[in-house]
PDB file of N, CA and C in Angstrom:
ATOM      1  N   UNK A   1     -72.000  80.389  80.704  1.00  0.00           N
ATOM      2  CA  UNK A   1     -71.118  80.719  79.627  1.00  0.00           C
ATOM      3  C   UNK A   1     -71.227  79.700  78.493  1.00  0.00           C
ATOM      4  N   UNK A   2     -71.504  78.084  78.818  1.00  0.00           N
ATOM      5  CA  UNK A   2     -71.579  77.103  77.950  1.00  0.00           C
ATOM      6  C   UNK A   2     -72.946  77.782  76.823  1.00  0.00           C
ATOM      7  N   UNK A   3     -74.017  78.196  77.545  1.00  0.00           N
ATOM      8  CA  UNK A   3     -75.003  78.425  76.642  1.00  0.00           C
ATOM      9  C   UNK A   3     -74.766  79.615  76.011  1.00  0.00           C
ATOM     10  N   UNK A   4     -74.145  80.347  76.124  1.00  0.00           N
ATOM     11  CA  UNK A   4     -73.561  81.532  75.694  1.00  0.00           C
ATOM     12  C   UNK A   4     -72.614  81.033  74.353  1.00  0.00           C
ATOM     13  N   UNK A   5     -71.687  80.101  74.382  1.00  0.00           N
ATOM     14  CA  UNK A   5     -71.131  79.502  73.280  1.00  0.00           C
ATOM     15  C   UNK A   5     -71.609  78.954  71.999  1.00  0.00           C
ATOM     16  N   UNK A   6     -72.821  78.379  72.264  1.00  0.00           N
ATOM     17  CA  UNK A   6     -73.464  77.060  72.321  1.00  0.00           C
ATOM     18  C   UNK A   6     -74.512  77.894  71.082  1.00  0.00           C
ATOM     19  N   UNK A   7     -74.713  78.939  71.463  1.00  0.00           N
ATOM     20  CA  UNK A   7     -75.868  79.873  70.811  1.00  0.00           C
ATOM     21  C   UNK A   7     -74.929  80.852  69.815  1.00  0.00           C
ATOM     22  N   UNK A   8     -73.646  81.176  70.223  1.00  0.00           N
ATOM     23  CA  UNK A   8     -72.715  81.256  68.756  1.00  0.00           C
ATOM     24  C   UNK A   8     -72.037  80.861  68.002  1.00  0.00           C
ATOM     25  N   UNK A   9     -72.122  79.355  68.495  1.00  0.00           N
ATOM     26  CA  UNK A   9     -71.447  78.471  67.481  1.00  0.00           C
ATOM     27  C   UNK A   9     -72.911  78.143  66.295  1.00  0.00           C
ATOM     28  N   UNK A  10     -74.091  77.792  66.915  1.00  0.00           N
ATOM     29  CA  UNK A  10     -75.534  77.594  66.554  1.00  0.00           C
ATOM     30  C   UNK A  10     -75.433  79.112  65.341  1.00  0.00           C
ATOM     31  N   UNK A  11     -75.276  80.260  65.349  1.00  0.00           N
ATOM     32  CA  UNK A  11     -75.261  81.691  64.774  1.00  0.00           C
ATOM     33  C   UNK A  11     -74.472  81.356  63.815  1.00  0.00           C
ATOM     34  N   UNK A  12     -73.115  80.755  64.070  1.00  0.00           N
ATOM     35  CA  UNK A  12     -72.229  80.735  62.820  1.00  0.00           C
ATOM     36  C   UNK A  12     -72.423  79.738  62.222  1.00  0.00           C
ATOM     37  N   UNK A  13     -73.288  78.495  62.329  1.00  0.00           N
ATOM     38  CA  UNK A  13     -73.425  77.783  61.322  1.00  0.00           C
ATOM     39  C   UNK A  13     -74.288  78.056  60.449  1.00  0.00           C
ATOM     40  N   UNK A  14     -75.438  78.656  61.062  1.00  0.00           N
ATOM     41  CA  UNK A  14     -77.075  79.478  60.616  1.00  0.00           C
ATOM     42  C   UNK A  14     -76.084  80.174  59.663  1.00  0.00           C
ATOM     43  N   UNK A  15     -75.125  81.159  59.924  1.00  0.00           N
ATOM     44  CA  UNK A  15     -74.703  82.281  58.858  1.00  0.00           C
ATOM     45  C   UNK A  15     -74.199  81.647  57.456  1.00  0.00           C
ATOM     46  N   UNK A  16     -73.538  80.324  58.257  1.00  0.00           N
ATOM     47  CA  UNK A  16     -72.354  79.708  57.037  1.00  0.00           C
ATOM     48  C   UNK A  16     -73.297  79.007  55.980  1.00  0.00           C
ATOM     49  N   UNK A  17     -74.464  78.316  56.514  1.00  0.00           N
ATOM     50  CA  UNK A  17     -75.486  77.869  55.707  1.00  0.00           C
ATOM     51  C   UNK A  17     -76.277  79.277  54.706  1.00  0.00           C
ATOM     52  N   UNK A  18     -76.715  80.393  55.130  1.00  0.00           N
ATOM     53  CA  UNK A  18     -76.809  81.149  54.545  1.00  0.00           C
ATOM     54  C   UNK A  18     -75.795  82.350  53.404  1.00  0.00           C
ATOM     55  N   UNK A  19     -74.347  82.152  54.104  1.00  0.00           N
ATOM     56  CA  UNK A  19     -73.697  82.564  52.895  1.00  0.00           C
ATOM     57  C   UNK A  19     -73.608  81.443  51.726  1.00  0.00           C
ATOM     58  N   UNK A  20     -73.920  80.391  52.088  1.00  0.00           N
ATOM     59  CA  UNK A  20     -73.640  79.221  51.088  1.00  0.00           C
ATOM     60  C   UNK A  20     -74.881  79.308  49.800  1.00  0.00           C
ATOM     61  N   UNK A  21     -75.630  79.965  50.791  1.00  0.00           N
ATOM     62  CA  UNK A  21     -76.852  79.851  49.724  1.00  0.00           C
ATOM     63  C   UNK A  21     -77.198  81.132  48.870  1.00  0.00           C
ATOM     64  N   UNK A  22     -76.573  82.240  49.143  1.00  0.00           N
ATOM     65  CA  UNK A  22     -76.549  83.657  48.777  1.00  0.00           C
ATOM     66  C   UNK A  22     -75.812  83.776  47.595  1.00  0.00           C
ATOM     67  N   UNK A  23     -74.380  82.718  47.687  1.00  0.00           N
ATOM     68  CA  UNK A  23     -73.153  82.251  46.600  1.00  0.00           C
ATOM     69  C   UNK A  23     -73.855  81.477  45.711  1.00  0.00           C
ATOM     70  N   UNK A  24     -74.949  80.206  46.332  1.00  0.00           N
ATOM     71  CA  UNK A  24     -75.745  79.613  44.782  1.00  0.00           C
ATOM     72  C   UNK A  24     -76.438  80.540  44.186  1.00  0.00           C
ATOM     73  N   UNK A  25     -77.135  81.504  45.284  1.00  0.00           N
ATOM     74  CA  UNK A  25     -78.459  82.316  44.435  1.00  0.00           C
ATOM     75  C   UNK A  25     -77.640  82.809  43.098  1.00  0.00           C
ATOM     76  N   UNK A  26     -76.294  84.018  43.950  1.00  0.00           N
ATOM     77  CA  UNK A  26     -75.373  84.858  42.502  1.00  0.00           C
ATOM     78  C   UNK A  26     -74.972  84.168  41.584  1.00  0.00           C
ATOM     79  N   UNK A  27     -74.777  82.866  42.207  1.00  0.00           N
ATOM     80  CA  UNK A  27     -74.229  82.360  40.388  1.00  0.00           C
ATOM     81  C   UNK A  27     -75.418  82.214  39.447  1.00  0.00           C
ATOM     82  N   UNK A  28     -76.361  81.740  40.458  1.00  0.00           N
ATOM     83  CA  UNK A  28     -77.916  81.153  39.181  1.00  0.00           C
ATOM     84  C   UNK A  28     -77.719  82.815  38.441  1.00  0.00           C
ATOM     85  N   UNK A  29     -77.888  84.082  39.024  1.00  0.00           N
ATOM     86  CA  UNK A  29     -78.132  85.239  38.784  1.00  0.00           C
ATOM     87  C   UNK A  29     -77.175  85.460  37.855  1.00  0.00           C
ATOM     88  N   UNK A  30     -75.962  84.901  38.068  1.00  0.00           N
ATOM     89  CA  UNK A  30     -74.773  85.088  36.891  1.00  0.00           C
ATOM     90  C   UNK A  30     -74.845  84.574  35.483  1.00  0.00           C
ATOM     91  N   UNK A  31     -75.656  83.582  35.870  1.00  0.00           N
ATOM     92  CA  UNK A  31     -76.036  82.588  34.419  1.00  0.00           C
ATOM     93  C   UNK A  31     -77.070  83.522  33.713  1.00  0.00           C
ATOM     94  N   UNK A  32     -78.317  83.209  34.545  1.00  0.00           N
ATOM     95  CA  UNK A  32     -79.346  84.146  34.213  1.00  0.00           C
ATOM     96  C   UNK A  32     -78.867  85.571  33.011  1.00  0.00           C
ATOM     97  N   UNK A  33     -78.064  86.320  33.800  1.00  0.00           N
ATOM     98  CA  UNK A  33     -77.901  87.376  33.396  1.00  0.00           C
ATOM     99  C   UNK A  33     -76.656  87.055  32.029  1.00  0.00           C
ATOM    100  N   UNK A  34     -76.016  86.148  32.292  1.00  0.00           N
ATOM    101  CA  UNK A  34     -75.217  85.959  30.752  1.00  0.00           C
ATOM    102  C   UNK A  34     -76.134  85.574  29.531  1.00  0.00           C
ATOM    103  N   UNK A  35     -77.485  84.669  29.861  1.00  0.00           N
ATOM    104  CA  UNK A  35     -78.004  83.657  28.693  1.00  0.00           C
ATOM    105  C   UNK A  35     -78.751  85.436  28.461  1.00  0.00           C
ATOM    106  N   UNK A  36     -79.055  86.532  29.104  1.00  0.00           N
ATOM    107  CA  UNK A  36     -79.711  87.308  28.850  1.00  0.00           C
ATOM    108  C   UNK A  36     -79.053  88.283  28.125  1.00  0.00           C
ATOM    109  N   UNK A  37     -77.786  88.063  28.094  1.00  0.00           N
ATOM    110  CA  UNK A  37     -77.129  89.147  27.518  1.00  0.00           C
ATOM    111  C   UNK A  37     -77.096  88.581  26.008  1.00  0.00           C
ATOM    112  N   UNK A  38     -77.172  87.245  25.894  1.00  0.00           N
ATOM    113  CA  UNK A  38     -76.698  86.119  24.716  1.00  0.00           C
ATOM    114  C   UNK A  38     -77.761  86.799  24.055  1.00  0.00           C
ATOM    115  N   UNK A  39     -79.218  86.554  24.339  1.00  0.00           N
ATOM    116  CA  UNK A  39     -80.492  87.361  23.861  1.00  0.00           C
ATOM    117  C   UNK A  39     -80.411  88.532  23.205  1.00  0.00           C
ATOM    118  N   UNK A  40     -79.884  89.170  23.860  1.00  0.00           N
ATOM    119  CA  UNK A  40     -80.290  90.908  23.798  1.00  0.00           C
ATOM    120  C   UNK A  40     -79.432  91.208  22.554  1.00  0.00           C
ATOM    121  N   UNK A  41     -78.153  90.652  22.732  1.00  0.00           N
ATOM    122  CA  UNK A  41     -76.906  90.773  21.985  1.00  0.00           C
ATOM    123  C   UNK A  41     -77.362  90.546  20.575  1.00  0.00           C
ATOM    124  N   UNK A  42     -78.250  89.587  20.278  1.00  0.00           N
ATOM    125  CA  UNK A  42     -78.200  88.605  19.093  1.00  0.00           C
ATOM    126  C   UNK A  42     -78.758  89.959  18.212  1.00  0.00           C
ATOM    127  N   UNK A  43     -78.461  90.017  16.991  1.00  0.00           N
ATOM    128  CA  UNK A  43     -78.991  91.165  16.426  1.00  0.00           C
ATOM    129  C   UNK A  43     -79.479  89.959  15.074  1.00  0.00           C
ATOM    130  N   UNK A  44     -79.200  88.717  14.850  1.00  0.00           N
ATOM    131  CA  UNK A  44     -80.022  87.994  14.002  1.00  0.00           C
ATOM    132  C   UNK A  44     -81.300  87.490  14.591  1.00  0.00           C
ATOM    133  N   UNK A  45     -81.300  87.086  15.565  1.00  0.00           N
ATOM    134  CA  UNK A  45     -82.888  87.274  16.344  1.00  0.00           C
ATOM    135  C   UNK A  45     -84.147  88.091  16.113  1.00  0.00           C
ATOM    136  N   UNK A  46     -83.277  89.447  16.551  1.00  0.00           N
ATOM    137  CA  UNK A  46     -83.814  90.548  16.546  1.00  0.00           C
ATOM    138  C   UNK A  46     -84.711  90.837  15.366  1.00  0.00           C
ATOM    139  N   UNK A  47     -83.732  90.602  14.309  1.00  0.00           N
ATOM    140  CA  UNK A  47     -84.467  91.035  12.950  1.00  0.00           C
ATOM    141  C   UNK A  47     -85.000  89.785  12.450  1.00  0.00           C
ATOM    142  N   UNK A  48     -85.078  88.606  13.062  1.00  0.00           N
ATOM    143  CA  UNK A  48     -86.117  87.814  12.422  1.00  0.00           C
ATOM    144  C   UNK A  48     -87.387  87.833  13.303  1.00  0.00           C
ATOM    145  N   UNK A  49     -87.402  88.252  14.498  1.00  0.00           N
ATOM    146  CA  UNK A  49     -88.180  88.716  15.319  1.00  0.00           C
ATOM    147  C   UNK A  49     -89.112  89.874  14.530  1.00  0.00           C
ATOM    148  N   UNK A  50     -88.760  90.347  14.652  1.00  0.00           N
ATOM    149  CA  UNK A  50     -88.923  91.943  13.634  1.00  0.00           C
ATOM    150  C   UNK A  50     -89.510  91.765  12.580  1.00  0.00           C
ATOM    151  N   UNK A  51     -89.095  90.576  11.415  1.00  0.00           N
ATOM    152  CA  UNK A  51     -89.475  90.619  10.479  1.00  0.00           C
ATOM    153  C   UNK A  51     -90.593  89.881  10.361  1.00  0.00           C
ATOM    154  N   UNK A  52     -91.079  89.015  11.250  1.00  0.00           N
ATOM    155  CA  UNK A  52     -92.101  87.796  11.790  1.00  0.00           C
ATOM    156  C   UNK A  52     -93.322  89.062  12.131  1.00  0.00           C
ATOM    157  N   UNK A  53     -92.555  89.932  12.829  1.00  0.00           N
ATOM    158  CA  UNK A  53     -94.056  90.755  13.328  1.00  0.00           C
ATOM    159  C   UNK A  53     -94.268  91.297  12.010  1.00  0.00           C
ATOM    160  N   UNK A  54     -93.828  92.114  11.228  1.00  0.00           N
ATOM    161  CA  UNK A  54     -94.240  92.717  10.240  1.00  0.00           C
ATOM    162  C   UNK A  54     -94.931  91.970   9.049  1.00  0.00           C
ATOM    163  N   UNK A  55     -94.229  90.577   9.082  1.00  0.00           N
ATOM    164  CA  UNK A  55     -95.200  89.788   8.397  1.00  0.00           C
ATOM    165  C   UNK A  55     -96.393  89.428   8.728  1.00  0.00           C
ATOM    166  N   UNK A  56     -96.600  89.663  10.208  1.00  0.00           N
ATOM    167  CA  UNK A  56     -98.141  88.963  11.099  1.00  0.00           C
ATOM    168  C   UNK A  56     -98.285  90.455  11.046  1.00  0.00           C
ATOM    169  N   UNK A  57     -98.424  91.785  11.392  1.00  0.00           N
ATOM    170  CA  UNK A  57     -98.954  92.863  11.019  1.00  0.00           C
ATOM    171  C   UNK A  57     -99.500  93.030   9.745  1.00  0.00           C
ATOM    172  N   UNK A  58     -99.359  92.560   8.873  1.00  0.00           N
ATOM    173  CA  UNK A  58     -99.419  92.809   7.244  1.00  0.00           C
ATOM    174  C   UNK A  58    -100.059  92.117   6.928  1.00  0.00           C
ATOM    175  N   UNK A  59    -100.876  90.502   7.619  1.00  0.00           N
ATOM    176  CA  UNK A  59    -101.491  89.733   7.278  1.00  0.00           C
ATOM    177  C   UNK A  59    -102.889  90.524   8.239  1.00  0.00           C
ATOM    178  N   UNK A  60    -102.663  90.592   9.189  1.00  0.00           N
ATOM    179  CA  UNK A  60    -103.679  91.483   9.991  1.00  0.00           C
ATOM    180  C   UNK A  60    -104.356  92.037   9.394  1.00  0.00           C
ATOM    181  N   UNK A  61    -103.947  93.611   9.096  1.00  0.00           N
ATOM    182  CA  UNK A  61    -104.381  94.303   7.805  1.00  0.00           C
ATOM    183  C   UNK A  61    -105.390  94.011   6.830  1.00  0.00           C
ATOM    184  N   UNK A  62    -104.662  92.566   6.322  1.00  0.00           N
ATOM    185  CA  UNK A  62    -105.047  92.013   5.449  1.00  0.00           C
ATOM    186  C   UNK A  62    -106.506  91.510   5.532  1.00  0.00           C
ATOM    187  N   UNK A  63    -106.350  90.896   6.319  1.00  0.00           N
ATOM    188  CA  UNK A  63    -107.911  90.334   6.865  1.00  0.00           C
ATOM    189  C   UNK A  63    -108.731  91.297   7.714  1.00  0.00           C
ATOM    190  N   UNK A  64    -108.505  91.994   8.051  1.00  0.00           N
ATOM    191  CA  UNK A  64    -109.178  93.285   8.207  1.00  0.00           C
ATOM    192  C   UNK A  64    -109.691  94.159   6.873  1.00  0.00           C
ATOM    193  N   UNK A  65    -109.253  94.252   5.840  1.00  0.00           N
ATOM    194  CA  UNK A  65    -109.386  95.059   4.707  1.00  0.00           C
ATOM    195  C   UNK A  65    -110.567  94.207   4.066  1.00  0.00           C
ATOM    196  N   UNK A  66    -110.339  92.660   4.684  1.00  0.00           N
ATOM    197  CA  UNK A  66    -110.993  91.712   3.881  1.00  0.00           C
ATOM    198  C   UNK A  66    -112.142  91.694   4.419  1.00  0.00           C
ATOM    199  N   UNK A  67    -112.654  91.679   5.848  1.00  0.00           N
ATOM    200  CA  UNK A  67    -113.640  91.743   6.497  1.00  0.00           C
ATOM    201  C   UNK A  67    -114.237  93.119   6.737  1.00  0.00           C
ATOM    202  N   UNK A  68    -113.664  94.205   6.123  1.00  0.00           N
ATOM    203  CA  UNK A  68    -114.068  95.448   6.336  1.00  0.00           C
ATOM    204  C   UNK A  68    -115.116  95.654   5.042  1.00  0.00           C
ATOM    205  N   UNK A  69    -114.403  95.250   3.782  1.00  0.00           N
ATOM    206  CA  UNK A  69    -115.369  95.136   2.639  1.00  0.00           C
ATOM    207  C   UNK A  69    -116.154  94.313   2.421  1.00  0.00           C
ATOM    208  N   UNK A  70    -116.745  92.528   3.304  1.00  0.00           N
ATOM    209  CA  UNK A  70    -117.585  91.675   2.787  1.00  0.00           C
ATOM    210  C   UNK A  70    -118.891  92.075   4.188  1.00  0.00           C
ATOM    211  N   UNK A  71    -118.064  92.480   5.388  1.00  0.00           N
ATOM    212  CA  UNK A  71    -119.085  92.327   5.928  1.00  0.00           C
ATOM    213  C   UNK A  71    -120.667  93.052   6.185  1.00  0.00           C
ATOM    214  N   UNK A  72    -120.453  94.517   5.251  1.00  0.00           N
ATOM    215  CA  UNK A  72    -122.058  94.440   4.479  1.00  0.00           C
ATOM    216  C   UNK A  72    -122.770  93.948   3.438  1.00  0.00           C
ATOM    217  N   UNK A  73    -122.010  93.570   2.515  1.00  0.00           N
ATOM    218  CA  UNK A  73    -122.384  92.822   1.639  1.00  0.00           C
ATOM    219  C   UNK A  73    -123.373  91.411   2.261  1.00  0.00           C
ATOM    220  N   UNK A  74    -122.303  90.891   2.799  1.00  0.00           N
ATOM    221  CA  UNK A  74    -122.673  89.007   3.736  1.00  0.00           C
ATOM    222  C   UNK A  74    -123.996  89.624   4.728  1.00  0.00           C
ATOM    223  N   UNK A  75    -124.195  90.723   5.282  1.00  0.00           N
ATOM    224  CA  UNK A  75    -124.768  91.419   5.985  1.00  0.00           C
ATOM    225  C   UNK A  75    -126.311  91.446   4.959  1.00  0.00           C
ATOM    226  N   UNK A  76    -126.517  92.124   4.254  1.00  0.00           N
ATOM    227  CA  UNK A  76    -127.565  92.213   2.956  1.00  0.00           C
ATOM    228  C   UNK A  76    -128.041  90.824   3.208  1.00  0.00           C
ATOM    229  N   UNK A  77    -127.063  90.470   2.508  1.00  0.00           N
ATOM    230  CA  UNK A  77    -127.582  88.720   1.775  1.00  0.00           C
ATOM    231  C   UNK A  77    -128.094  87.959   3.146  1.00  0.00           C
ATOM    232  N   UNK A  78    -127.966  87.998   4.173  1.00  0.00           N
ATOM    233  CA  UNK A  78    -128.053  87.117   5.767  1.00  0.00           C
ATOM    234  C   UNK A  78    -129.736  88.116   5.632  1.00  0.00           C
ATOM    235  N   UNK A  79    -129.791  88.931   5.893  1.00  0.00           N
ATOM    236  CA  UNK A  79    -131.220  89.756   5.772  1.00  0.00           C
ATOM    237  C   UNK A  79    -131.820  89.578   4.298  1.00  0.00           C
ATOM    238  N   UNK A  80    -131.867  89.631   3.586  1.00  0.00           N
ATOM    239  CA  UNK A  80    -132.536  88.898   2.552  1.00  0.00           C
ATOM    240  C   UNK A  80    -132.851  87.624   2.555  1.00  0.00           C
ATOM    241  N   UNK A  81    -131.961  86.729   2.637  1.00  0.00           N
ATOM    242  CA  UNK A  81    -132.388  84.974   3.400  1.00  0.00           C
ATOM    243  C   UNK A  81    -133.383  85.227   4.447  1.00  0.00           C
ATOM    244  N   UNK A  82    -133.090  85.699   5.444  1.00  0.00           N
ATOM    245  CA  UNK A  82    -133.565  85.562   6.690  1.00  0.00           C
ATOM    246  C   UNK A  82    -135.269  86.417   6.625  1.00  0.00           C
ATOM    247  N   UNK A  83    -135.564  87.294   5.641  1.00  0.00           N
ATOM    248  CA  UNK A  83    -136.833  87.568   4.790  1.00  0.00           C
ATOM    249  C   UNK A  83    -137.556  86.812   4.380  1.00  0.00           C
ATOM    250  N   UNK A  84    -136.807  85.881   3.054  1.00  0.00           N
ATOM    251  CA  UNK A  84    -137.545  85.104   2.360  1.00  0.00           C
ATOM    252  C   UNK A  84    -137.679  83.931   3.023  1.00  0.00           C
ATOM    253  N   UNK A  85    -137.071  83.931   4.120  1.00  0.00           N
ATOM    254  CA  UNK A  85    -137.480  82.242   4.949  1.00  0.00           C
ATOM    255  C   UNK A  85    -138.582  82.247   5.244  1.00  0.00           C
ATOM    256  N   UNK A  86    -139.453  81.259   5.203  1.00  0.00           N
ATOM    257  CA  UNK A  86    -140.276  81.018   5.270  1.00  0.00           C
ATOM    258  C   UNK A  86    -141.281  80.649   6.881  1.00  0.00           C
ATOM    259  N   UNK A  87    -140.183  80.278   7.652  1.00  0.00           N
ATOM    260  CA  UNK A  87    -140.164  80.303   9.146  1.00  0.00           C
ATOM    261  C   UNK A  87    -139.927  81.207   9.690  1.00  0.00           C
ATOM    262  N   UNK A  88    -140.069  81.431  11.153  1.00  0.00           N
ATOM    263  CA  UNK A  88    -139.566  82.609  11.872  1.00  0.00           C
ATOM    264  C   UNK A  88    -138.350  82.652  12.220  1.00  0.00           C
ATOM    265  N   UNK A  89    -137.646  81.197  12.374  1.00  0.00           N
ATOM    266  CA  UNK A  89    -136.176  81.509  12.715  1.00  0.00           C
ATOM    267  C   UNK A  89    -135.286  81.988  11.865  1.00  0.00           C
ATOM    268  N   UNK A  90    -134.112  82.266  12.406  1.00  0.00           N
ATOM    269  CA  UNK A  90    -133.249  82.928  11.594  1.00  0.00           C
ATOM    270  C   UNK A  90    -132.155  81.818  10.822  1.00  0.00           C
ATOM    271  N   UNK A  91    -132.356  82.634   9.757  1.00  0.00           N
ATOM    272  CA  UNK A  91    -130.705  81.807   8.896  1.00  0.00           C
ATOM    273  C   UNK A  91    -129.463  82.233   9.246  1.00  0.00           C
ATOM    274  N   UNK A  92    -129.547  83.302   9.413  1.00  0.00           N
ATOM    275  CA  UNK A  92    -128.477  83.913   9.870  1.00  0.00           C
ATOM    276  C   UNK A  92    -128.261  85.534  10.864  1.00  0.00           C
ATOM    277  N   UNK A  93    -127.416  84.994  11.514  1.00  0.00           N
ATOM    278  CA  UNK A  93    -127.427  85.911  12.529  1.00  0.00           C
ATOM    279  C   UNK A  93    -127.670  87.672  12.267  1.00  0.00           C
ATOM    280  N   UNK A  94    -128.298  88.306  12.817  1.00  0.00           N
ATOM    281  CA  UNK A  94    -128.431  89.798  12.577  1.00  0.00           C
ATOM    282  C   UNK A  94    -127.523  90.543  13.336  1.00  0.00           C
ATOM    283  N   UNK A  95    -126.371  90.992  12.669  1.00  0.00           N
ATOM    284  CA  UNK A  95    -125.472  92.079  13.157  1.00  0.00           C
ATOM    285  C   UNK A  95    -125.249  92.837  12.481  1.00  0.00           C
ATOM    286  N   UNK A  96    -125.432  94.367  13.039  1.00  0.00           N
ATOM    287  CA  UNK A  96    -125.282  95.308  12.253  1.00  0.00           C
ATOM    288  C   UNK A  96    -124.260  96.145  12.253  1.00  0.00           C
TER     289      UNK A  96
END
C-alpha cells in the first residue's frame, strides 16, 4: 500500500509541476496575443506601412522602365566595342 501512495503522491507533484507550467505558457500566450492585437490595431502603422510599399513599388517600376529602355541601346554599343576590339576577348559581356 506504501508504494501505492508513494506513486500518487510522485503523480501529484508531476501534475502540480505541470499545471504550473501550462499557467506560465497562457500568460506568455496572453502577452503575445495583446502586443499582437497592439499591432493589428494600429491603423498609423498600417498606413505608413502601406505607404513605404507604394513608395518601393513606384521606385521598382521606375528602374525597370529605366532598364527596359537602355538595355538595347548599352546592348549595341557592348557589340560594337566588342567588334572593333582588336583582341579576341570581350569588352563586354554578350546578352541578348
Amino acid at each position: 500500500m506504501s508504494i501505492c501512495l508513494d506513486g500518487i503522491t510522485e503523480l501529484k507533484k508531476l501534475l502540480l509541476i505541470l499545471d504550473e507550467k501550462i499557467d506560465n505558457m497562457n500568460d506568455k500566450i496572453e502577452k503575445m496575443n495583446d502586443k499582437l492585437d497592439v499591432i493589428c490595431n494600429n491603423n498609423k502603422l498600417h498606413e505608413e506601412v502601406f505607404s513605404e510599399c507604394k513608395k518601393m513599388s513606384s521606385h521598382i517600376d521606375f528602374v525597370e522602365s529605366v532598364y527596359d529602355n537602355m538595355k538595347h541601346p548599352l546592348n549595341y554599343l557592348c557589340g560594337t566595342i566588342n567588334n572593333i576590339s582588336s583582341n579576341n576577348s570581350a569588352i563586354c559581356n554578350e546578352q541578348s
